[in-house]
Protein backbone atom coordinates (compact mmCIF):
# COMPACT_ATOMS: atom_id res chain seq x y z
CA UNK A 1 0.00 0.00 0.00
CA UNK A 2 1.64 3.15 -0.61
CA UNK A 3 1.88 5.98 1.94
CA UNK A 4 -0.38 9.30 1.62
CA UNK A 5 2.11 12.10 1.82
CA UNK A 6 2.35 13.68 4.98
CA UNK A 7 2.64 17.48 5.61
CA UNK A 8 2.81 19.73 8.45
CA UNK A 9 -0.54 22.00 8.62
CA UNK A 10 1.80 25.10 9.10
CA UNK A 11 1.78 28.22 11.85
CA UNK A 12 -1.81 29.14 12.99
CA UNK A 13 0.25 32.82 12.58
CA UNK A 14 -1.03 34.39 15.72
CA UNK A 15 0.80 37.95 15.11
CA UNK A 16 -0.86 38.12 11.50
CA UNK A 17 -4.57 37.33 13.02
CA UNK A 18 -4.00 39.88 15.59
CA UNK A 19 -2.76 42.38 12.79
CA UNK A 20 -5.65 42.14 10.82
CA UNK A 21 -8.16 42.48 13.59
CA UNK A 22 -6.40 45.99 14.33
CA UNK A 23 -6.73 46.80 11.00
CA UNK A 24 -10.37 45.01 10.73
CA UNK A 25 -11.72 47.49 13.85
CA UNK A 26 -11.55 50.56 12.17
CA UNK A 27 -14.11 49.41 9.70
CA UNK A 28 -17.40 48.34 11.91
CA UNK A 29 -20.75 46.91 10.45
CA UNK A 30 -22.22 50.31 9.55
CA UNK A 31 -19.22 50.82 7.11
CA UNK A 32 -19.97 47.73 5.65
CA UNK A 33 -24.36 48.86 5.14
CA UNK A 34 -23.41 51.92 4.21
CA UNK A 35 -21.06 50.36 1.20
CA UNK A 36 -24.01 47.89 0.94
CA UNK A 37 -26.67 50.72 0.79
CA UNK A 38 -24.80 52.57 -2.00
CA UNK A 39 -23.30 49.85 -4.00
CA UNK A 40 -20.02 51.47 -3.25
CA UNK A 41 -16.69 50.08 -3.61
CA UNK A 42 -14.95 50.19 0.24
CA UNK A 43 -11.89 52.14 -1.19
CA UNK A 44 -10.87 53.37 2.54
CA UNK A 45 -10.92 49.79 3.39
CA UNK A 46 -9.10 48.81 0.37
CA UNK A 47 -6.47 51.17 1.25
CA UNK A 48 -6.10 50.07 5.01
CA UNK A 49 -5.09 46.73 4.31
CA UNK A 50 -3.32 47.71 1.11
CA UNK A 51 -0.88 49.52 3.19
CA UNK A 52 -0.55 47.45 5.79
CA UNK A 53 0.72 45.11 3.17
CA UNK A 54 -1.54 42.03 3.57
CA UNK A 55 -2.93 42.11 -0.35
CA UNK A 56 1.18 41.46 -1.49
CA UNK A 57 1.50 38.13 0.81
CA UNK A 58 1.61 35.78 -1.73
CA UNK A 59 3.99 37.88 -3.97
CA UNK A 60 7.60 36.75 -3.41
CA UNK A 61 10.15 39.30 -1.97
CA UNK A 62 12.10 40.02 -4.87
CA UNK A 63 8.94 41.61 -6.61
CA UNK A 64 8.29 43.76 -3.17
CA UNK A 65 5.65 41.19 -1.55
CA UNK A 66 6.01 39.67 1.68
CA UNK A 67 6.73 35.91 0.05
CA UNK A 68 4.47 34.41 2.75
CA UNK A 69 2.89 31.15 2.28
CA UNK A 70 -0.76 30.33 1.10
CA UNK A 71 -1.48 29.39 4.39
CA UNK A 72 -1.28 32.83 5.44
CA UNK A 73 -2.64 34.44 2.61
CA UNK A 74 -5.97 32.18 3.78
CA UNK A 75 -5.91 33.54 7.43
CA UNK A 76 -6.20 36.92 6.16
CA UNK A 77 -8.60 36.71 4.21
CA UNK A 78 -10.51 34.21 7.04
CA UNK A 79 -9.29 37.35 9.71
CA UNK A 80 -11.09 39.46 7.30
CA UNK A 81 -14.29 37.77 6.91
CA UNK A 82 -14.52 36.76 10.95
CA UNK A 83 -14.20 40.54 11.99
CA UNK A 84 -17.56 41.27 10.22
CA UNK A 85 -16.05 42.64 6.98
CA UNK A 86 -16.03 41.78 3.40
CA UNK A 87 -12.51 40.20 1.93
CA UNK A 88 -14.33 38.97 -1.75
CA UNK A 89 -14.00 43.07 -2.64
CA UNK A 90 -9.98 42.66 -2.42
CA UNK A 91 -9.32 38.64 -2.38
CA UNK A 92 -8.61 38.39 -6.34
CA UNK A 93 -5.22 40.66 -5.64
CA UNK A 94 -3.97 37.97 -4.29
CA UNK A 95 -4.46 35.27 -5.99
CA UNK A 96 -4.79 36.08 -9.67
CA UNK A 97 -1.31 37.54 -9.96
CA UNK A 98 -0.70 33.96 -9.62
CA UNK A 99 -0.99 33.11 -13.31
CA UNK A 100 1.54 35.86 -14.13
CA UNK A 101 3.87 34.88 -11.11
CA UNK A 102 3.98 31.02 -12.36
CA UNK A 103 3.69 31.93 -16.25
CA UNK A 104 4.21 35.40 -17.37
CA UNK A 105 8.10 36.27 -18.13
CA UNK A 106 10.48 38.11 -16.35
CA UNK A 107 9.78 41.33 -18.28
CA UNK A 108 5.83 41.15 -17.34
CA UNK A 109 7.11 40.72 -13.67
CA UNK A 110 9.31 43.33 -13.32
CA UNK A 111 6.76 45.35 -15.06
CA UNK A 112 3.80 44.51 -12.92
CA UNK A 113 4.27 42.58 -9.79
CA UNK A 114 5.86 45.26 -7.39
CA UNK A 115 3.09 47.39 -8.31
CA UNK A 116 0.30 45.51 -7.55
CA UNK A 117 2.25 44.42 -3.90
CA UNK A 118 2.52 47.17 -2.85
CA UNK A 119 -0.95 48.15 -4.26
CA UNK A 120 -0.42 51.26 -6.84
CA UNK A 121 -1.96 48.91 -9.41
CA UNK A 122 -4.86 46.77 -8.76
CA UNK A 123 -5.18 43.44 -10.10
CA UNK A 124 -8.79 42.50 -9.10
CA UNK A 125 -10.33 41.68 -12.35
CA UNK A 126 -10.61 37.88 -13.46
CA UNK A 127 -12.59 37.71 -17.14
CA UNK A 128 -13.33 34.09 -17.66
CA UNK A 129 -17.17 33.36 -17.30
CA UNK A 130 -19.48 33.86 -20.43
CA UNK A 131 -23.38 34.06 -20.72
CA UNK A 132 -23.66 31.37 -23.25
CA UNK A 133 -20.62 28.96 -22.00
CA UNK A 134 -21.41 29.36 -17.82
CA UNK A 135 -19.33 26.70 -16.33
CA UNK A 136 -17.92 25.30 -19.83
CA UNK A 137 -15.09 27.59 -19.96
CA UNK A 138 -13.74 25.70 -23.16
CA UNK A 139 -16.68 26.99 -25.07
CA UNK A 140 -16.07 30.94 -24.27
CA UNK A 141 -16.34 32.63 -27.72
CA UNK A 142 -14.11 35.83 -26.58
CA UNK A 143 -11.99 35.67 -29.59
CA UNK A 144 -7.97 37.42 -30.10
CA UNK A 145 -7.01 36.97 -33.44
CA UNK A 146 -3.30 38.10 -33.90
CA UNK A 147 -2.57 41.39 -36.17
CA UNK A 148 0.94 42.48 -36.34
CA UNK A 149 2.13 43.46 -32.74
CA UNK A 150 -1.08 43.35 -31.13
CA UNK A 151 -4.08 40.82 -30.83
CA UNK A 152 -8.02 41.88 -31.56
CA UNK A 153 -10.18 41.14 -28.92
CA UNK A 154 -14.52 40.79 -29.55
CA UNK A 155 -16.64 39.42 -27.07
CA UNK A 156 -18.62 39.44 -23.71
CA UNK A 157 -17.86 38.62 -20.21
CA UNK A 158 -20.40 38.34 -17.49
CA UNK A 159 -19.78 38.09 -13.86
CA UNK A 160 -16.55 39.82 -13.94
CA UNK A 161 -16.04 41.98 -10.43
CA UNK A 162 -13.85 44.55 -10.00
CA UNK A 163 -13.61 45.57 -13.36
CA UNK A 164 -14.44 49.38 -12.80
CA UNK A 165 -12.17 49.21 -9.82
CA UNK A 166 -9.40 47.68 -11.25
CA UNK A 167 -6.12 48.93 -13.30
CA UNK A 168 -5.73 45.55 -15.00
CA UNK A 169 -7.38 42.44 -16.26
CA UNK A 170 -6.75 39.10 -16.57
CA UNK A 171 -8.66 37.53 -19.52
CA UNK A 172 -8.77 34.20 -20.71
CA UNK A 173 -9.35 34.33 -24.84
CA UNK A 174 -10.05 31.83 -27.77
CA UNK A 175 -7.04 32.47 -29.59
CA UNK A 176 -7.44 29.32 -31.81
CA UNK A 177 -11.38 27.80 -33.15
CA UNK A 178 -12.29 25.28 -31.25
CA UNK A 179 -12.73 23.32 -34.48
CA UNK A 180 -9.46 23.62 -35.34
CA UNK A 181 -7.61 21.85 -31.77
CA UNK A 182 -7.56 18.95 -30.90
CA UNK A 183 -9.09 19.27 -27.53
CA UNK A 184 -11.15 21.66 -26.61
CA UNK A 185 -9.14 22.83 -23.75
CA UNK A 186 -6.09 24.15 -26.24
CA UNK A 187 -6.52 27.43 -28.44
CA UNK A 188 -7.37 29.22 -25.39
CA UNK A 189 -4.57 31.81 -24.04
CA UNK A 190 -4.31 34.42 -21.13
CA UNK A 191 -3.67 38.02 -21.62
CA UNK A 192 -3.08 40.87 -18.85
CA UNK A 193 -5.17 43.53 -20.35
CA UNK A 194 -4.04 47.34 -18.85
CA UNK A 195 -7.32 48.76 -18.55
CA UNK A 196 -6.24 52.45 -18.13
CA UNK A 197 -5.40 52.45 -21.37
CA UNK A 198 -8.09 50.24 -23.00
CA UNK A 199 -11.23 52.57 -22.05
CA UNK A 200 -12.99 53.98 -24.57
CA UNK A 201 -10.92 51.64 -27.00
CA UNK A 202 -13.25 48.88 -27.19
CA UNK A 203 -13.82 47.78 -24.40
CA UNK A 204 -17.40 48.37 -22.48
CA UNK A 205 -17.86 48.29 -18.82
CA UNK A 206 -21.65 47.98 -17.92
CA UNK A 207 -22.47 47.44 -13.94
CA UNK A 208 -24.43 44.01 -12.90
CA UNK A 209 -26.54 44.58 -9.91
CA UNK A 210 -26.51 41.84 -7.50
CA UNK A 211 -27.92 40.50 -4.19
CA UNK A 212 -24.37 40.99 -2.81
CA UNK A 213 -22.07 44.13 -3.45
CA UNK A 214 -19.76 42.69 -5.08
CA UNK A 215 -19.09 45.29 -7.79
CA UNK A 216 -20.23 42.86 -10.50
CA UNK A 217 -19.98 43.96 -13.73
CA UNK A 218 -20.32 43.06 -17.68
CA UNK A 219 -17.59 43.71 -20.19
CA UNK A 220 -17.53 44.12 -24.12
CA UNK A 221 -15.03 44.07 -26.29
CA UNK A 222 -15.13 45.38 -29.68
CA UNK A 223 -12.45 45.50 -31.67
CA UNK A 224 -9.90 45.77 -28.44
CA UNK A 225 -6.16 45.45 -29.07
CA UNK A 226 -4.28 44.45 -26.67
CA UNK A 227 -0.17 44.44 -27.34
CA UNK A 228 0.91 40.90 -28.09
CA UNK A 229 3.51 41.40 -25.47
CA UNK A 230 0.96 41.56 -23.22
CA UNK A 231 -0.02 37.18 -24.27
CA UNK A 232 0.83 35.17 -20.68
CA UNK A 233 2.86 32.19 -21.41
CA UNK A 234 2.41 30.70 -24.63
CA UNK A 235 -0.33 30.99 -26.98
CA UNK A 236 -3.28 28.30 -27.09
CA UNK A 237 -2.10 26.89 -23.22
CA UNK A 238 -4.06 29.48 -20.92
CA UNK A 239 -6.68 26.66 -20.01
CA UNK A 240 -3.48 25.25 -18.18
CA UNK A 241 -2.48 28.39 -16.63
CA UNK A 242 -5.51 29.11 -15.10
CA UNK A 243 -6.66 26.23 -13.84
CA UNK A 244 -2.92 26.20 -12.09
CA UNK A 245 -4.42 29.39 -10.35
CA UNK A 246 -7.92 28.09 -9.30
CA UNK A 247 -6.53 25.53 -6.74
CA UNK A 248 -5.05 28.57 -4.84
CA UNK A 249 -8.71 30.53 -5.30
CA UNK A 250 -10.77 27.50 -4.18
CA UNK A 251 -8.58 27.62 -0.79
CA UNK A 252 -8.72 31.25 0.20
CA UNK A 253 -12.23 31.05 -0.70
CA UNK A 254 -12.96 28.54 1.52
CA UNK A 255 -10.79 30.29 4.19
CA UNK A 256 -13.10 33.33 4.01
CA UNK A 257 -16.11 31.19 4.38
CA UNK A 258 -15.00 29.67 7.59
CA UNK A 259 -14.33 33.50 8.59
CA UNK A 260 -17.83 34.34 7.68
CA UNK A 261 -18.91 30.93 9.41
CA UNK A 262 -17.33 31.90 12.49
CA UNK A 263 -18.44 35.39 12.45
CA UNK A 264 -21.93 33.90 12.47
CA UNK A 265 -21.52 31.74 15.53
CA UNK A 266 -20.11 34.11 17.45
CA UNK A 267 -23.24 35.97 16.75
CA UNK A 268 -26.06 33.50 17.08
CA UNK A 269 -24.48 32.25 20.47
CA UNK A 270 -24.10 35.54 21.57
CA UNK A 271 -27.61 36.26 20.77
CA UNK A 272 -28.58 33.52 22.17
CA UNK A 273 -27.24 33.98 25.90
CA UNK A 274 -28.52 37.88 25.48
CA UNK A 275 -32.11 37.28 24.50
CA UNK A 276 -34.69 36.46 27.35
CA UNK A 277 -38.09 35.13 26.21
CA UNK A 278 -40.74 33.46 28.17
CA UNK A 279 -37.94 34.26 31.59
CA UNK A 280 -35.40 32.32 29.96
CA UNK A 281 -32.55 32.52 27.37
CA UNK A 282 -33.48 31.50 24.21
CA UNK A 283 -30.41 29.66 23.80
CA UNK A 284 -30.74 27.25 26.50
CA UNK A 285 -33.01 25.89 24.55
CA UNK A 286 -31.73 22.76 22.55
CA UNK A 287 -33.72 23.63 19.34
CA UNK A 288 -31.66 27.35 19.33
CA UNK A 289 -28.57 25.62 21.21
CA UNK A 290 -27.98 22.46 18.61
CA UNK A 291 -27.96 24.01 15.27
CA UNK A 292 -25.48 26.64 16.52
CA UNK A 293 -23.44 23.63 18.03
CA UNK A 294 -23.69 21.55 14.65
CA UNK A 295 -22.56 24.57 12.51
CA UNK A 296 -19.34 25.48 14.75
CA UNK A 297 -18.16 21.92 14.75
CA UNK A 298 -19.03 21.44 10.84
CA UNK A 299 -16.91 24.88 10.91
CA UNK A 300 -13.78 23.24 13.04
CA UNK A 301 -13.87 20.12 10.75
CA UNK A 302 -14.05 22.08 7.09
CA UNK A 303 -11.38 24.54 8.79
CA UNK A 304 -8.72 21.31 8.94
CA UNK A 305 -9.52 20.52 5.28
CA UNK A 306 -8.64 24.08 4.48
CA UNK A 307 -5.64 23.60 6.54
CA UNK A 308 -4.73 20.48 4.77
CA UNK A 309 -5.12 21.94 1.54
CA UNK A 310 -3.22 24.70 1.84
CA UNK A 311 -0.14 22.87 3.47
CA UNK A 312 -0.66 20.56 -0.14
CA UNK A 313 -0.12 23.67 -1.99
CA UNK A 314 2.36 24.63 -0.25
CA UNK A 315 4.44 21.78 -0.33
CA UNK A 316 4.17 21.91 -3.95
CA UNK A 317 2.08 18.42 -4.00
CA UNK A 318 -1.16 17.96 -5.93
CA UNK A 319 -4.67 19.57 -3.90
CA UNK A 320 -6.62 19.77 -6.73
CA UNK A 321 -8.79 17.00 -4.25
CA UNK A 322 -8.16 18.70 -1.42
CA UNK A 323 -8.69 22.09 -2.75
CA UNK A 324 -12.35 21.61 -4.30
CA UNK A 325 -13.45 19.01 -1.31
CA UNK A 326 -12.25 21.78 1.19
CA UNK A 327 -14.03 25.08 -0.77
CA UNK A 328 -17.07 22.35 -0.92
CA UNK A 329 -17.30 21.69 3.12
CA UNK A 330 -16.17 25.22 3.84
CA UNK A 331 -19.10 26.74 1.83
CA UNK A 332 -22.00 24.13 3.43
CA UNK A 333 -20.46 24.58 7.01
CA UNK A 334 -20.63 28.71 6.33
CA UNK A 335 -24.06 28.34 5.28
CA UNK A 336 -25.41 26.26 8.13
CA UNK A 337 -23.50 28.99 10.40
CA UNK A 338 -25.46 31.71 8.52
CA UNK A 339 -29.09 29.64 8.96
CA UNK A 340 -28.44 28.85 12.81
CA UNK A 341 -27.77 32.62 13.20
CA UNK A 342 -30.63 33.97 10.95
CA UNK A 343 -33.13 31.41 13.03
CA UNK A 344 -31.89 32.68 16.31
CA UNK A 345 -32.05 36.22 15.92
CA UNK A 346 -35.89 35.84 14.38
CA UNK A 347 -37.14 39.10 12.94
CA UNK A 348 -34.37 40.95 13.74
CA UNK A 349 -32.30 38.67 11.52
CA UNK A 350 -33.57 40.79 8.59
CA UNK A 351 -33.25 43.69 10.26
CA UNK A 352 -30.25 45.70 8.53
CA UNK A 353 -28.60 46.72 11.96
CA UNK A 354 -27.59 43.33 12.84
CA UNK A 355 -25.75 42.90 10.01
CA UNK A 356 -27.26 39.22 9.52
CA UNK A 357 -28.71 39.28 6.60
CA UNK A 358 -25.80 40.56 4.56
CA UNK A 359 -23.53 38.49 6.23
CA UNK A 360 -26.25 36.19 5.23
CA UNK A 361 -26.80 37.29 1.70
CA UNK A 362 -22.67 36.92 1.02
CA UNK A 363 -22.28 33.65 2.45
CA UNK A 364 -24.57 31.96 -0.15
CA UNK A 365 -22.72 33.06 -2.77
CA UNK A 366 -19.98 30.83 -1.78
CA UNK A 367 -22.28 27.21 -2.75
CA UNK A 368 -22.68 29.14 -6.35
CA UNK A 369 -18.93 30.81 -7.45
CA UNK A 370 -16.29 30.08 -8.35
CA UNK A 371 -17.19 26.85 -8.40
CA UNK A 372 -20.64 25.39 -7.98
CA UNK A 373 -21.12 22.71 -5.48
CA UNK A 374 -22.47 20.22 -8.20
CA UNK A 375 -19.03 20.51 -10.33
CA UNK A 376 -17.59 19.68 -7.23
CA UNK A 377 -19.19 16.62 -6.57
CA UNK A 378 -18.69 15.78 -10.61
CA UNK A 379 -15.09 16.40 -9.79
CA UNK A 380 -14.94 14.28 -6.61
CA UNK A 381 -17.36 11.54 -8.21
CA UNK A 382 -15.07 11.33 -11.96
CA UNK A 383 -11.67 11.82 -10.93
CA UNK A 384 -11.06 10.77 -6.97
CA UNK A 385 -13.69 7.69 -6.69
CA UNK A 386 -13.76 6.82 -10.39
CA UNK A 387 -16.99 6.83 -11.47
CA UNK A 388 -18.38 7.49 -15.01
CA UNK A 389 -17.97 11.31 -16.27
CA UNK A 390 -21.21 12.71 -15.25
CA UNK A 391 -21.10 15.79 -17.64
């Protein structure tokens, strides 16, 4: 029988928690419903945590970042989400520099990485998802077709946040027909698109309203051209390149739904001792006590898959397993977190004040993007147990 590998789970980094909490405090729940209120992007936020350098972790030293390990890249962004506040309007700084850090060349480093450490330009933009091709990113019909120095790009995004917030733009392209490969993951390539200077050039930024503020947006391109020095990697592989990044996403997302998760429990059991009806506590009740009880153990368990996950990645070993299964449990536990707490506080669970239901509202998201929980289980079912391709 051969031996699983074995991996430490890494430093709980007890300094960094506390760090982010300071920073965290300034920023209390009617920040947060005031952003919500206004569909407003939490620049003073933004800038907080920019500064106090926790958006460069995962950028290595020589490029200006702090070269830290996912690990605690995820308790940031966990830190984050458990002191009441909203990582998913930053999180994408720092993982999709990712595809340029692994891929991109040393000039497109140079050129871009210590900015976006220490924060002067903002990577937050990720343009993969299409209206027609959803989930089935090989069928995107995006096109770049090459002309001289420079590719054209026509097409629509959907789903894309960040994209009127953001200095630059990852964007994953048909650069090849898909009847012309000979899978239909190849023909597809990654450029970084500078969107400072592509506005008003063919490209269209249109705002999505959402149930979440998540700066949503849709973006058409019309005749764009984007420098061919700008082209990650090599032509036709950016399928590769990003799923290389997504194992990384799937983990700090699921990190920031355990923060959320926890957030939530602290909440409903806090409730729960506070509120008196009929002379007693409400939660020493058992049907109010047990679901809050479930969720924080369901919390403590998805929180070691993270863990595990992470210390995969970071010991350069396959998670793609570990990575999905962990974003999976991370996003139910979350959710039961955010029902337990929305039962117990009753009415005023919808009331704005508590800050329940937007907590609420955000944490659902996480059973939908950037993965659904179905491909998940398609994943888990096809390639870990072995059963027939479902899809």
């Amino acid at each position: 029988m051969t031996d699983l590998p074995t991996v430490p789970l890494g430093d709980d980094y007890p300094e960094l928690r506390e760090s982010v909490r300071r920073a965290c405090a300034k920023f209390p729940g009617a920040y947060w419903r005031e952003m919500d209120e206004r569909t407003a992007y939490p620049t003073e936020f933004i800038a907080e945590i920019t500064e106090a350098g926790f958006l460069g972790a995962l950028i290595p030293e020589e490029y200006g970042g702090a070269g830290l390990p996912l690990r605690a890249a995820a308790v940031i962004l966990e830190e984050i989400n458990r002191a009441g506040c909203t990582a998913i309007q930053c999180h994408a700084q720092m993982y999709i520099m990712g595809t340029l850090l692994r891929h991109g060349n040393e000039e497109q480093k140079q050129r871009y990485l210590p900015g976006i450490a220490t924060g002067e330009l903002r990577l937050q933009a990720f343009a993969v998802t299409e209206p027609v091709a959803g989930s089935d990113t090989t069928k995107l019909r995006t096109k770049a077709v090459r002309d001289g120095d420079s590719y054209v790009i026509s097409g629509e995004k959907v789903f894309t946040s960040r994209a009127l917030h953001s200095d630059l733009m990852l964007l994953l392209a048909r650069t090849t027909p898909v009847d012309q490969v000979k899978r239909k993951s190849d023909g597809l390539s990654v450029f970084l698109v500078d969107l400072r200077e592509a506005k008003g050039k063919g490209i269209d930024i249109k705002p999505l309203k959402t149930m979440t503020n998540h700066n949503t947006t849709q973006v058409f391109f019309d005749g764009l051209r984007v420098p061919a020095e700008n082209l990650i990697g090599e032509e036709g592989r950016g399928f590769r390149y990003i799923l290389d990044g997504m194992n990384a996403e799937r983990i700090l997302i699921g990190a920031e739904a355990i923060g959320d998760g926890r957030w939530m429990v602290q909440k409903a059991s806090d409730y729960a001792k506070e509120r008196v009806v009929f002379d007693r506590p409400i939660g020493q009740n058992q049907g109010v006590q047990f679901p809050i009880a479930r969720a924080h153990a369901e919390l403590e368990a998805a929180d070691m898959m993270v863990r595990r996950a992470a210390a995969l990645f970071d010991a350069g070993l396959d998670c793609g397993a570990d990575a999905n299964m962990a974003k999976l449990l991370a996003s139910e536990a979350a959710w039961k977190a955010a029902e337990a707490a929305m039962q117990t506080h009753g009415g005023f669970g919808y009331a704005t004040e508590f800050d329940i239901e937007r907590k609420w509202r955000e944490i659902r998201v996480y059973q939908t993007a950037p993965i659904s929980t179905n491909l998940i289980l398609a994943f888990v079912g096809q390639h870990v147990l072995g059963m027939p391709r479902s899809y």
